[in-house]
Protein backbone atom coordinates (compact mmCIF):
# COMPACT_ATOMS: atom_id res chain seq x y z
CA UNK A 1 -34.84 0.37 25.25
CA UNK A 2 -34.28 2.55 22.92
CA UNK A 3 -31.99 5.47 23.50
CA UNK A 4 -32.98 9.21 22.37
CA UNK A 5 -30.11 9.41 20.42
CA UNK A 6 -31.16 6.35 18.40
CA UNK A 7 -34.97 7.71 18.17
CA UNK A 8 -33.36 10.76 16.46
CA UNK A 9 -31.20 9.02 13.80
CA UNK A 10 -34.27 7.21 12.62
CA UNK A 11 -36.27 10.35 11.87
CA UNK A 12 -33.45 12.80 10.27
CA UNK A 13 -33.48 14.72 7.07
CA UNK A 14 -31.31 13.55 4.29
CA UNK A 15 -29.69 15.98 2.22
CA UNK A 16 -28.16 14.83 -1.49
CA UNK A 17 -25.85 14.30 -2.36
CA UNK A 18 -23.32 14.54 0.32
CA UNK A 19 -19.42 15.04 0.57
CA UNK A 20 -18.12 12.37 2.88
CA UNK A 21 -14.54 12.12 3.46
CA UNK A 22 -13.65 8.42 5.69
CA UNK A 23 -10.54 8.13 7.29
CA UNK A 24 -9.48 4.18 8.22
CA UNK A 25 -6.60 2.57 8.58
CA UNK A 26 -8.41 -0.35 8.02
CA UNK A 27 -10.54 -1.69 4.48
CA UNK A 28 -11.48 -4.73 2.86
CA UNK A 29 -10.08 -6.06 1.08
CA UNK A 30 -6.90 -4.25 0.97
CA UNK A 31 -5.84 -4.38 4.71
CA UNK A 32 -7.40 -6.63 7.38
CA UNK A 33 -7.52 -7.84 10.84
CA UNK A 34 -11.34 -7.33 12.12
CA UNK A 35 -14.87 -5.81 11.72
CA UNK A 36 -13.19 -2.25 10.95
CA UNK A 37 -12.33 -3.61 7.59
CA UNK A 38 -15.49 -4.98 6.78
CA UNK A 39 -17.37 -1.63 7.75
CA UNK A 40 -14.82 0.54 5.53
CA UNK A 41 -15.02 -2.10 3.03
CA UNK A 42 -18.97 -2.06 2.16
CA UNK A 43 -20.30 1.31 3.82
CA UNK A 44 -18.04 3.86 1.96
CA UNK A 45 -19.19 1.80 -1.05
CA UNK A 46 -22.87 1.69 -1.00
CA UNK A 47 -23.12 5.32 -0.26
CA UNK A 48 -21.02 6.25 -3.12
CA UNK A 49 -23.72 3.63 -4.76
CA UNK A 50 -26.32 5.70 -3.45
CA UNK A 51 -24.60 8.99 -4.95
CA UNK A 52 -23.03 10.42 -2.62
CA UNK A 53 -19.61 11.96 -3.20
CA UNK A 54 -17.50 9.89 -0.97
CA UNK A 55 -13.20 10.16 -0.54
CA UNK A 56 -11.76 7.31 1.35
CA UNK A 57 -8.19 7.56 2.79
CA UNK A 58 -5.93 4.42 3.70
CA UNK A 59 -2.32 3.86 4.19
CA UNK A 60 -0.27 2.30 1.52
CA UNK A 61 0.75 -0.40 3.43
CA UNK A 62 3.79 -3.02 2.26
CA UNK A 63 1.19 -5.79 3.09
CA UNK A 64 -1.30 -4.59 0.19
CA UNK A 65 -1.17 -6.81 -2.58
CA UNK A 66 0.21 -4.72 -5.30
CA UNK A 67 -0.57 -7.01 -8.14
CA UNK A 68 -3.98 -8.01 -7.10
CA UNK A 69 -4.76 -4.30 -6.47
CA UNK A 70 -2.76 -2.36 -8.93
CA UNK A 71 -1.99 0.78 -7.83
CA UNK A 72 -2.53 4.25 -9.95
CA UNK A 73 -1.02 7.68 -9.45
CA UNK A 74 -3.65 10.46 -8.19
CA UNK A 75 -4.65 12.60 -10.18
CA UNK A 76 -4.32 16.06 -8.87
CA UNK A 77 -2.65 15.51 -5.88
CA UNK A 78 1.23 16.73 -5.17
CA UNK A 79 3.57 15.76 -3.17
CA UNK A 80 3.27 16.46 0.68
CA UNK A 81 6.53 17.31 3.44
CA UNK A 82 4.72 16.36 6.23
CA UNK A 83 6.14 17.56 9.86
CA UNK A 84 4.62 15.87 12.85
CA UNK A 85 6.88 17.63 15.65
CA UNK A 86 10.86 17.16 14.91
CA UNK A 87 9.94 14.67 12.42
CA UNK A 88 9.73 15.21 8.45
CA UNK A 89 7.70 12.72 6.40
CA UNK A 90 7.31 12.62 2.41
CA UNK A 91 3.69 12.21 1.27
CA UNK A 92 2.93 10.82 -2.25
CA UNK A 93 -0.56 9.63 -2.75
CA UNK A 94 -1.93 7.12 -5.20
CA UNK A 95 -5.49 5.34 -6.08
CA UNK A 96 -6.85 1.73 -5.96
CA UNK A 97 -10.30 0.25 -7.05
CA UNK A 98 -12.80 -1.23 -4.70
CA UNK A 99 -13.51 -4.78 -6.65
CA UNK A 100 -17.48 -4.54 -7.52
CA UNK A 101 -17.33 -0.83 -7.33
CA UNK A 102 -16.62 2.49 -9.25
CA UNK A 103 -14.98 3.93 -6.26
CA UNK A 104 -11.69 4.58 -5.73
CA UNK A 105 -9.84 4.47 -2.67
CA UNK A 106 -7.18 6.76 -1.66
CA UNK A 107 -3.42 5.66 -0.50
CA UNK A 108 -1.29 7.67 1.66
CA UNK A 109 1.73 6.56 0.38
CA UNK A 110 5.17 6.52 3.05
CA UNK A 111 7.59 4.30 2.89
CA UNK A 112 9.64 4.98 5.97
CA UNK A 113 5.75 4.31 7.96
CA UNK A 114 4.35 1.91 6.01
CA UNK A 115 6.84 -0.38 4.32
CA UNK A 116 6.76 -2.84 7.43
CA UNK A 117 5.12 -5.68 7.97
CA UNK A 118 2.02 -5.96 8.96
CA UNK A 119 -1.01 -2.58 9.45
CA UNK A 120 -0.15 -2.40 13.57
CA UNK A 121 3.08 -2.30 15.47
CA UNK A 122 4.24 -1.70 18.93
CA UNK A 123 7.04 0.53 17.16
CA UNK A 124 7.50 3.65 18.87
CA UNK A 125 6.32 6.01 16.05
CA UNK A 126 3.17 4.23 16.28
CA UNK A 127 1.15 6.99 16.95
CA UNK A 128 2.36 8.81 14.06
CA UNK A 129 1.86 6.66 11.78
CA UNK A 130 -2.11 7.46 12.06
CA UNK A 131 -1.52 10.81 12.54
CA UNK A 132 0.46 10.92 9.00
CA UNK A 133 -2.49 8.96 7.92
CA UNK A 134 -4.92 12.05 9.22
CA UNK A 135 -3.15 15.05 8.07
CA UNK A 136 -2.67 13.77 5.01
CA UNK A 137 -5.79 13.11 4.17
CA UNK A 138 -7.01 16.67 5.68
CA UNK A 139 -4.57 18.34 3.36
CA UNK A 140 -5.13 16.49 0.29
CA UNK A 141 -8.78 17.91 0.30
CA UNK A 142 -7.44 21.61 0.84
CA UNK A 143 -5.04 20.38 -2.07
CA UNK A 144 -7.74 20.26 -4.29
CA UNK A 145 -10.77 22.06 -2.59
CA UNK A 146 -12.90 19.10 -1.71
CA UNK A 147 -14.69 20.32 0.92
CA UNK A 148 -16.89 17.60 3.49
CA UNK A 149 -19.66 17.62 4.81
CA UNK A 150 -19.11 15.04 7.08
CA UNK A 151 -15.32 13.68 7.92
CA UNK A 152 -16.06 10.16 9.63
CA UNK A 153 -13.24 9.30 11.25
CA UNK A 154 -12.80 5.46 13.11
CA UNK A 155 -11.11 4.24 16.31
CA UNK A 156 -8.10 5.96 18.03
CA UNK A 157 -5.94 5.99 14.74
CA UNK A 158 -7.98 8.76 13.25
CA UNK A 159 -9.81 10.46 16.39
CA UNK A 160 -7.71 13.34 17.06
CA UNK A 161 -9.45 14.62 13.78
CA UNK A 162 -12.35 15.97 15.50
CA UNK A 163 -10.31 18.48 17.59
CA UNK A 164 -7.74 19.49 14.70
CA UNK A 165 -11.21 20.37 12.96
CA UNK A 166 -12.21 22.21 15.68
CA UNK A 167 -8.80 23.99 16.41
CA UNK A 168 -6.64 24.29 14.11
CA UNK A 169 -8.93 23.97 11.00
CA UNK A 170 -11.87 26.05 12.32
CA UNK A 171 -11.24 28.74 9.81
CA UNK A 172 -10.25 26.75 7.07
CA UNK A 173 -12.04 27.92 3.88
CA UNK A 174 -12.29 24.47 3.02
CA UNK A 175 -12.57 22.46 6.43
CA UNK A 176 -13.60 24.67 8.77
CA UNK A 177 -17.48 23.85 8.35
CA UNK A 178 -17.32 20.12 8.23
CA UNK A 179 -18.53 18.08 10.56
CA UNK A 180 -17.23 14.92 12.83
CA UNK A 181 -18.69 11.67 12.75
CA UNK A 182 -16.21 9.18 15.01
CA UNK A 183 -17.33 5.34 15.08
CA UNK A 184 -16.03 3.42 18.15
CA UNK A 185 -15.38 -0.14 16.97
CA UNK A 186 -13.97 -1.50 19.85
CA UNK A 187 -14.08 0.59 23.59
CA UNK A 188 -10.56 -1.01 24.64
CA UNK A 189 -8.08 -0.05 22.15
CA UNK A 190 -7.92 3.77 22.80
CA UNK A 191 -4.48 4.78 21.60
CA UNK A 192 -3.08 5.92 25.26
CA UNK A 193 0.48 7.09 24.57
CA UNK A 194 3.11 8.95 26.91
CA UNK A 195 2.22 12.95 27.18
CA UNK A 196 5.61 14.01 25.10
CA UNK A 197 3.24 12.90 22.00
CA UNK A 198 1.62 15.86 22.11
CA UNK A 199 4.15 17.27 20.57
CA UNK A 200 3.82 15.14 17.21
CA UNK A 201 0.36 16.18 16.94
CA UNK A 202 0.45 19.26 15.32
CA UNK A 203 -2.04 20.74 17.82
CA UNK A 204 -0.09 22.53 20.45
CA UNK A 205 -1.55 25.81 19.47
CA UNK A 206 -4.41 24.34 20.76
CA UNK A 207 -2.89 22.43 23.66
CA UNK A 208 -5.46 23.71 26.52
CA UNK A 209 -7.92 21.85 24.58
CA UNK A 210 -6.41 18.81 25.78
CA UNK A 211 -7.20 16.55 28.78
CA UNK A 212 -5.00 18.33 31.24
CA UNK A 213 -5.21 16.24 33.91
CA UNK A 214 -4.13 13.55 31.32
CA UNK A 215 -1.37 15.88 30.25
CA UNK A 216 -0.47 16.15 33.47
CA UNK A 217 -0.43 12.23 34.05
CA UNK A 218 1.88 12.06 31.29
CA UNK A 219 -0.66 10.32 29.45
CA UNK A 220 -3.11 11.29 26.08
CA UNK A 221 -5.10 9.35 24.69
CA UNK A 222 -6.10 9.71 21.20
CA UNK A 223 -10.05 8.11 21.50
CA UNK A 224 -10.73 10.22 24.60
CA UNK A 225 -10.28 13.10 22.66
CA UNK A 226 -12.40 11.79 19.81
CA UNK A 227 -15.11 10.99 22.54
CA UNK A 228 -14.49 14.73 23.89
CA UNK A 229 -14.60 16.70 20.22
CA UNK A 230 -16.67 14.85 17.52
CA UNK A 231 -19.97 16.15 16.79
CA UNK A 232 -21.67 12.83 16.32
CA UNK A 233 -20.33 9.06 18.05
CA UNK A 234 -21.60 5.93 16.91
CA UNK A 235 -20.48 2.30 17.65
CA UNK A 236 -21.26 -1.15 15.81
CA UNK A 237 -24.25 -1.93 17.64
CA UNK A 238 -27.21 -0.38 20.21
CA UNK A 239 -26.95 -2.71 22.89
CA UNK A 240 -22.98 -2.16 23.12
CA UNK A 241 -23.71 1.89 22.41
CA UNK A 242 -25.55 1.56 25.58
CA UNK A 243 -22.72 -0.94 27.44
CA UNK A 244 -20.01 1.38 26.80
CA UNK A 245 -21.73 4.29 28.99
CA UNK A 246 -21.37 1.56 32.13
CA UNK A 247 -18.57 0.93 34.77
CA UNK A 248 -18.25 -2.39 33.43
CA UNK A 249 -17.90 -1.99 29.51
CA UNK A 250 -16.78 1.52 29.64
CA UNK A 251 -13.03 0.96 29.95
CA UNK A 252 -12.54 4.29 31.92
CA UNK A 253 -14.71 5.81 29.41
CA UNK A 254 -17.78 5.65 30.84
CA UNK A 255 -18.70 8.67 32.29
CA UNK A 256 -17.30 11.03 29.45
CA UNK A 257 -19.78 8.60 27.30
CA UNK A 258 -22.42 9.42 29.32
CA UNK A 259 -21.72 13.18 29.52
CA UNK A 260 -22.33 13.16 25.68
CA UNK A 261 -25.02 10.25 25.64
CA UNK A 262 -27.66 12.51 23.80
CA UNK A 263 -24.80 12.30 20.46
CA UNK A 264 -24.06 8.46 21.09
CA UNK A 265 -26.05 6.30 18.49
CA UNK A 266 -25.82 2.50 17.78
CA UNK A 267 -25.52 1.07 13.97
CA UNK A 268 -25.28 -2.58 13.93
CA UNK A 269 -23.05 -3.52 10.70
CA UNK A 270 -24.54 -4.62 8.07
CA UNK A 271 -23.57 -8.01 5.56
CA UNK A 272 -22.27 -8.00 2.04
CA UNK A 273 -24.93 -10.23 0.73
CA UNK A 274 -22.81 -10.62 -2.37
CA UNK A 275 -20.22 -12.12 -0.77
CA UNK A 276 -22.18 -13.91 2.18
CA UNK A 277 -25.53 -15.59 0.75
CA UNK A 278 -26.07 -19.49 0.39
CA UNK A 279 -27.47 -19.03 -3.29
CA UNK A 280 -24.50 -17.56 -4.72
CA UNK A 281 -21.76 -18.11 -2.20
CA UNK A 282 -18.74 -19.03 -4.75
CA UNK A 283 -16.56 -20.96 -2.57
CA UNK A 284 -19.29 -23.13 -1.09
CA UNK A 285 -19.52 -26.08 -3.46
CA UNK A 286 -23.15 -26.49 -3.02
CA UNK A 287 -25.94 -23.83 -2.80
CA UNK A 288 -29.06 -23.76 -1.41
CA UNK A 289 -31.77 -21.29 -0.05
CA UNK A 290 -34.42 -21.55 2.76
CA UNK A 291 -37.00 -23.13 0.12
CA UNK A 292 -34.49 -25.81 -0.97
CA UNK A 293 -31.81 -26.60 2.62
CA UNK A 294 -30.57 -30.24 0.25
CA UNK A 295 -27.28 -28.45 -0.47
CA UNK A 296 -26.78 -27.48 3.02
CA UNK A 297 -26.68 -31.20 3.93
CA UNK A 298 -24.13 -31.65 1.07
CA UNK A 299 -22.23 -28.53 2.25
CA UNK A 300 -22.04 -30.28 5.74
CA UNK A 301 -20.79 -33.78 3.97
CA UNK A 302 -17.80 -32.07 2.02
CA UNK A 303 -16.61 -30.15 5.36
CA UNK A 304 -16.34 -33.34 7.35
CA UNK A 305 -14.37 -34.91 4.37
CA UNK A 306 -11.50 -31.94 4.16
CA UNK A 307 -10.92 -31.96 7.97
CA UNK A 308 -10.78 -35.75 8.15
CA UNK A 309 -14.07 -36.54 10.33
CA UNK A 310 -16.76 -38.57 9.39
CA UNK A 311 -20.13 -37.62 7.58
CA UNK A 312 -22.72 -39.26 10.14
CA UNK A 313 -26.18 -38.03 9.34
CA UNK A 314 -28.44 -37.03 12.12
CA UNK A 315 -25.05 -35.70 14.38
CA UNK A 316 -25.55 -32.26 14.71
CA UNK A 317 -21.99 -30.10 13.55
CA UNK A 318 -21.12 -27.25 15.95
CA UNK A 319 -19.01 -24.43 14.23
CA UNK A 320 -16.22 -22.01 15.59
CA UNK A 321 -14.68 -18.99 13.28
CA UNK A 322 -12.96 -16.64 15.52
CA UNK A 323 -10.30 -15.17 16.72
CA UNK A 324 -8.41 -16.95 19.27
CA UNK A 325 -8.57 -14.16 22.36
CA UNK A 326 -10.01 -14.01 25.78
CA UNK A 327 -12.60 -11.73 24.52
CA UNK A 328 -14.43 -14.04 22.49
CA UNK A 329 -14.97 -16.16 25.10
CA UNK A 330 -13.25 -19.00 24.10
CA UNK A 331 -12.20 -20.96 27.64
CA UNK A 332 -15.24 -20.69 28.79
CA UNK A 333 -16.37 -23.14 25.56
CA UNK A 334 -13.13 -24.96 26.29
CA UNK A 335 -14.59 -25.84 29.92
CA UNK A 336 -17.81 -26.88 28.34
CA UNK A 337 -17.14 -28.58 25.17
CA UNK A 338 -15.73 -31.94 26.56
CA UNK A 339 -18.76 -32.56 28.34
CA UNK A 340 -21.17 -31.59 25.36
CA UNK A 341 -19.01 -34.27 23.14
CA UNK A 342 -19.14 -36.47 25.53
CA UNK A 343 -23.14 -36.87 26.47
CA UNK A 344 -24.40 -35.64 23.34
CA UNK A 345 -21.76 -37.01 20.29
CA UNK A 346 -21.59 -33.67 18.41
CA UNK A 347 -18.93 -32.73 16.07
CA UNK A 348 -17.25 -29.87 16.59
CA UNK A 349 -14.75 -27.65 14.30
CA UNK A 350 -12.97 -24.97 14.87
CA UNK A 351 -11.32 -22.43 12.59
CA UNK A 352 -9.17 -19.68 14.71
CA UNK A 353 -5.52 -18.19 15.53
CA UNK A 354 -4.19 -16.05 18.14
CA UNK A 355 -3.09 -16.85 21.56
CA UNK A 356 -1.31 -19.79 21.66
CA UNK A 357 -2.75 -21.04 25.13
CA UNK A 358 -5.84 -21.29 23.31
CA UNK A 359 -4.52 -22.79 20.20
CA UNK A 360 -3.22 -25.74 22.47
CA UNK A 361 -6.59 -26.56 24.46
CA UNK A 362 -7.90 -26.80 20.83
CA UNK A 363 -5.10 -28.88 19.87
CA UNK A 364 -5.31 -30.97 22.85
CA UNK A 365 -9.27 -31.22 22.32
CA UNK A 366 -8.80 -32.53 19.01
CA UNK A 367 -6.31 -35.26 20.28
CA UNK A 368 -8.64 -36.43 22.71
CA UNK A 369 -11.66 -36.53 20.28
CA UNK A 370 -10.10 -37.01 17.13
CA UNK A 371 -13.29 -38.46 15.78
CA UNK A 372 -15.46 -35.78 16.78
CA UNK A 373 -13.38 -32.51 16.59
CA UNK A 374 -10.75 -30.88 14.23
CA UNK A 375 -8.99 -27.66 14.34
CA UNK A 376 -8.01 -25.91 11.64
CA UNK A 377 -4.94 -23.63 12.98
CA UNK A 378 -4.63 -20.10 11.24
CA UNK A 379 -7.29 -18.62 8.70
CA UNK A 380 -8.71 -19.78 5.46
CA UNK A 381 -11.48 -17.56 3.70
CA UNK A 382 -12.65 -20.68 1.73
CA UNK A 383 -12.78 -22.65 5.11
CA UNK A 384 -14.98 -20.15 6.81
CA UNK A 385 -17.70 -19.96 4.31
CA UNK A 386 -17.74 -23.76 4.17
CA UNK A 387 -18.10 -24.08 8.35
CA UNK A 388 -20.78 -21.20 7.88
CA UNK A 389 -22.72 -23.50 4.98
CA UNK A 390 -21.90 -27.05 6.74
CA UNK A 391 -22.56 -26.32 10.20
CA UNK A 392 -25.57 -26.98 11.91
CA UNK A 393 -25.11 -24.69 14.92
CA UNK A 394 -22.67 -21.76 15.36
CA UNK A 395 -21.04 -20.84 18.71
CA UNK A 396 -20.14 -17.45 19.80
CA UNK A 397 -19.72 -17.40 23.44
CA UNK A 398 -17.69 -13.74 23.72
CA UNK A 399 -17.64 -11.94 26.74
CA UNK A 400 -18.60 -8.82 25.11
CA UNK A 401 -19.15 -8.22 21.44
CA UNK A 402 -19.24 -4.77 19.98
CA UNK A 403 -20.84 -6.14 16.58
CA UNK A 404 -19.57 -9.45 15.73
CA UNK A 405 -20.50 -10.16 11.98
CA UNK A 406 -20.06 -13.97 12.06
CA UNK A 407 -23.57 -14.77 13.52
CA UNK A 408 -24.74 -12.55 10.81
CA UNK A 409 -23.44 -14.91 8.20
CA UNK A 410 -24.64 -17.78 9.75
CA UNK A 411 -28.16 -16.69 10.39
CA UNK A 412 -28.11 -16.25 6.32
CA UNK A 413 -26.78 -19.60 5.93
CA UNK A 414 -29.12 -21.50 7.95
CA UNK A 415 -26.81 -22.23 10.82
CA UNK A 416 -28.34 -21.52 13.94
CA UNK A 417 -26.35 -19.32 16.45
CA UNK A 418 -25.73 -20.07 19.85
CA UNK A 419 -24.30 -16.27 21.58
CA UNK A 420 -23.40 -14.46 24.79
CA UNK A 421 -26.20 -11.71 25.18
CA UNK A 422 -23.84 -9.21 24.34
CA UNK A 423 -23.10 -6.02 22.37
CA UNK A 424 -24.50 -6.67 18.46
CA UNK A 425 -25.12 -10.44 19.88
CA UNK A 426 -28.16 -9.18 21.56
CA UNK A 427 -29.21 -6.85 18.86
CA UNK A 428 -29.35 -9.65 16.30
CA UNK A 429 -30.27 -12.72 17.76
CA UNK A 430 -33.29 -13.40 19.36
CA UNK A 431 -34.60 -16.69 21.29
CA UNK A 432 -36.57 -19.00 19.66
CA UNK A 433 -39.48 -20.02 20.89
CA UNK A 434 -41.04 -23.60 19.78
CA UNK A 435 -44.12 -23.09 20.84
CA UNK A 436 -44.92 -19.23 18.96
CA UNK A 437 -42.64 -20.74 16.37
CA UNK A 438 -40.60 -17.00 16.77
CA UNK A 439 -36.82 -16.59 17.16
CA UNK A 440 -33.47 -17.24 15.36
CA UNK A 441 -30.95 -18.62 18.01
CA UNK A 442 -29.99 -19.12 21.53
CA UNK A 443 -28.46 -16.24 23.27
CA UNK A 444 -27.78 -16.90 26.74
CA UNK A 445 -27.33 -14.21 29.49
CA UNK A 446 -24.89 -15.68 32.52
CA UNK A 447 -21.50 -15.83 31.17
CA UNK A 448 -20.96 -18.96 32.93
CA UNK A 449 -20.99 -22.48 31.97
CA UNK A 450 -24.82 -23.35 32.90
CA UNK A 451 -25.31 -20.50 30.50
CA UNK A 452 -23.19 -21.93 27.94
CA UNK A 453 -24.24 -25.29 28.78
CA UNK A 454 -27.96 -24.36 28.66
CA UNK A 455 -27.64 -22.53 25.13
CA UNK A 456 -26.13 -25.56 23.46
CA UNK A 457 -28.66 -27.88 24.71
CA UNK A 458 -31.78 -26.00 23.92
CA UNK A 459 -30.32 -25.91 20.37
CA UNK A 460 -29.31 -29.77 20.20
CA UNK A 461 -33.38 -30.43 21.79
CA UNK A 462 -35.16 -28.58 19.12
CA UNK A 463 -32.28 -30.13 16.16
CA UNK A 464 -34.00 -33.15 16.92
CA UNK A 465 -37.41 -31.61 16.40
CA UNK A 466 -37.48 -31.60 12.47
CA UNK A 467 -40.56 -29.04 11.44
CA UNK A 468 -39.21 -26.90 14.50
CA UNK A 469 -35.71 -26.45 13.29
CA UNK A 470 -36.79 -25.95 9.36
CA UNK A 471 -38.46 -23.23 10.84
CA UNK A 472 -35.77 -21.58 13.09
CA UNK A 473 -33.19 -22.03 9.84
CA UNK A 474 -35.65 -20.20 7.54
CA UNK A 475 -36.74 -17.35 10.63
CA UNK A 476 -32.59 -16.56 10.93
CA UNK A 477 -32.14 -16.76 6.37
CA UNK A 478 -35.25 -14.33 6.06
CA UNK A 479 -33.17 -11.50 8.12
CA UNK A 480 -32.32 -8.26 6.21
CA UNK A 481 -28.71 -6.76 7.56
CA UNK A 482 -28.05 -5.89 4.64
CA UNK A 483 -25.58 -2.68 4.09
CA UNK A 484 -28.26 -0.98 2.17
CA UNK A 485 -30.10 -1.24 5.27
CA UNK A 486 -28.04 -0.05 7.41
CA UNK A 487 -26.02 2.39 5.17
CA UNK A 488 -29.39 4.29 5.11
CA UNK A 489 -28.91 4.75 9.02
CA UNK A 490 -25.58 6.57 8.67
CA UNK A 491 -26.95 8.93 5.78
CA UNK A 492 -30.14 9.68 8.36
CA UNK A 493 -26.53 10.53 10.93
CA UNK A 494 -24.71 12.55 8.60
CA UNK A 495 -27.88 14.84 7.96
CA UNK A 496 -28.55 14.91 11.77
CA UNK A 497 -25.06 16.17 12.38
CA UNK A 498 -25.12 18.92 9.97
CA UNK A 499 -27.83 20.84 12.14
């Protein structure tokens, strides 16, 4: 059902162009570890594509690829001494180009919190390391009067922005009317550090704006104030907008969600279709489109040969790319797997790393079907595009799913997704139906193993129906998530919260 909030982004007056300023600490393909990346890596760029006047910030981070991504000085910006409480912090700032793009990203550049390895660390200056990352930003635009519209901020590493806006900005000639737009990629990581924090923050002038019973707990927690302060919330997906205002999604959330429900709005992310589209795909060696699905046999033969399995036509090939962690649901495929292999002969591969418990059921699985399953430890770019191009069906069995991105790939590429009904699972994947003809996958609703179980077998039935599998592959390729799609969505969102 569709939430008020979401009725109202679809119907709001765009303004151009607009000054957007996007804090991450996150952006492909500089700095990586999940969807975050992806969203700052293709959003920021299609509105500047669109002509709006967009400002990305990052942090210069030791793990950036220097050579790849040459950096430049920025023009126009000086030096910043930085205090976050007791502590002093030297600010230099220099640019990078987005590959494929005019735009220009940002980098807040700080040795003594960046030059580690690695974007996150349990260090104990964690939490100003994104604060660092926020000021700076905040005074580089008073530096040289660029004055947003909208400041979209993302997760707990940039979400005190919305109150320092509010408080301590409010009458800034050159902040004080922007607006807030915070994007919740994932509910559980909140930034919850111990109350003395407050202190780094910069904002005890205004500290009775803060949660005082959290204060009080000896607690504050950076995304609870986001929640509390920006003017506009969105996360990656409506069905998980709408999970994250519930006891059981809500991660103590919940009911400040819900106090501010009217402001919450659901974007599902969108695909780089330059990047992710059978016809063009560069590291797939053969390409093919839903007219022509030959190469797509092909694609499935060369997999098999690099991870040592043989190329048996008719045998359908399940596909894994994921993250090894509880949250993706991966014992529960564990539990079900052996028994698929074993009654129906599927292959199976799996390309992941993470928790090591996980990595050795996989390991173990492999051992004990080494004709039928291989897992490819750690993460390979090259590798995922080819399990998204050779794979017949693609499993994502996650216990919740604020997005997920990979079962947008694989509905381009043919591949047939098996998913939780979860989050941007739901949103995107719809049951097909052999007898209408209508549908793209096989999302199941019981996270259980009969749910599991039943989603991979009403996939393997209609693989052997020929016509009725050409036509789920071509119903999933003719899908538009495209970022121009969805990038239109935001710019409705940035209007809205303007007034």
């Amino acid at each position: 059902m569709q939430s008020a909030a979401d009725a109202a982004l679809r119907c709001g007056i765009i303004t151009l162009p607009m000054r957007l300023l996007y804090l991450t600490s996150e952006m492909a393909p500089f700095a990586k570890t999940g969807g975050l990346a992806d969203v700052m890596g293709a959003l920021p760029k299609q509105l500047h594509r669109m002509g709006h006047n967009v400002q990305v910030f990052l942090p210069a981070y030791a793990s950036i690829d220097r050579k790849k991504y040459p950096f430049q000085k920025a023009d126009g910006l000086e030096p910043l001494d930085l205090s976050l409480g007791q502590h002093r912090y030297r600010i230099t700032y220099a640019t990078v180009q987005v590959p494929g793009s005019s735009l220009r990203v940002h980098l807040v550049q700080c040795p003594a919190l960046y030059g580690r390895p690695g974007i996150y660390s349990s260090a104990p200056d964690e939490h100003r390391r994104f604060l660092a990352l926020s000021y700076a930003a905040l005074e580089a635009c008073r530096q040289v009067g660029f004055a947003p519209d909208v400041v979209h901020c993302n997760d707990w590493q940039t979400a005190l922005v919305p109150m320092a806006l509010k408080t301590i900005y409010a009458r800034d000639p050159v902040l004080g009317r922007a607006r807030s737009l915070l994007t919740i990629h994932n509910l559980m990581y909140q930034g919850a550090f111990p109350g003395d924090v407050v202190n780094d923050t910069r904002l005890m002038p205004a500290v009775d704006r803060f949660h005082q019973d959290q204060l009080k707990a000896g607690v504050v927690n950076f995304l609870l104030h986001g929640v509390l302060y920006a003017d506009g919330i969105t996360t990656v997906s409506p069905t998980y907008s709408r999970e994250i205002q519930t006891p059981e999604h809500g991660a103590g959330l919940d009911h400040l969600l819900r106090q501010r429900s009217s402001t919450v709005v659901g974007v599902l992310n969108g695909v780089d279709y330059s990047e992710w589209s059978p016809e063009t795909d560069r590291l797939i060696p053969h390409h093919f489109s839903a007219d022509d699905l030959s190469g797509k046999e092909r694609d499935k033969e060369v997999l098999l040969g690099k991870l040592g399995l043989p190329y048996q036509p008719g045998v359908p090939v399940l596909g894994v790319v994921s993250r090894l962690a509880s949250q993706k649901g991966l014992d529960l495929l564990l539990d079900v797997i052996p028994w698929v292999l074993q009654r129906h002969g599927v292959q199976l591969v799996v390309l992941g790393n993470g928790d090591k418990r996980l990595a050795g059921r996989f390991t173990t699985l492999q051992h004990t079907f080494p004709r039928q399953v291989c897992f490819y430890e750690g993460f390979s770019n090259e590798l995922a595009h080819l399990i998204e191009a050779g794979a017949d069906i693609f499993l994502m069995p996650s216990r919740y799913e604020p997005c997920g991105l990979n079962q947008l790939y694989s509905l381009r590429y043919g591949t047939v997704p098996v998913v939780h009904k979860t989050g941007g699972l739901a949103d995107s994947v719809q049951l097909f139906d052999p007898r209408t003809g209508t549908g793209t996958g096989f999302p199941f609703d019981q996270h259980d193993q009969p749910g599991l179980r039943w989603g991979i077998e009403a996939a393997l039935r209609v693989y052997q129906d020929r016509p009725a599998w050409r036509q789920l592959q071509k119903n999933g390729m003719a899908q538009d998530f495209s970022w121009e799609k969805q990038a239109r969505l935001y710019e409705r969102l940035y209007a809205q919260i303007q007034g």
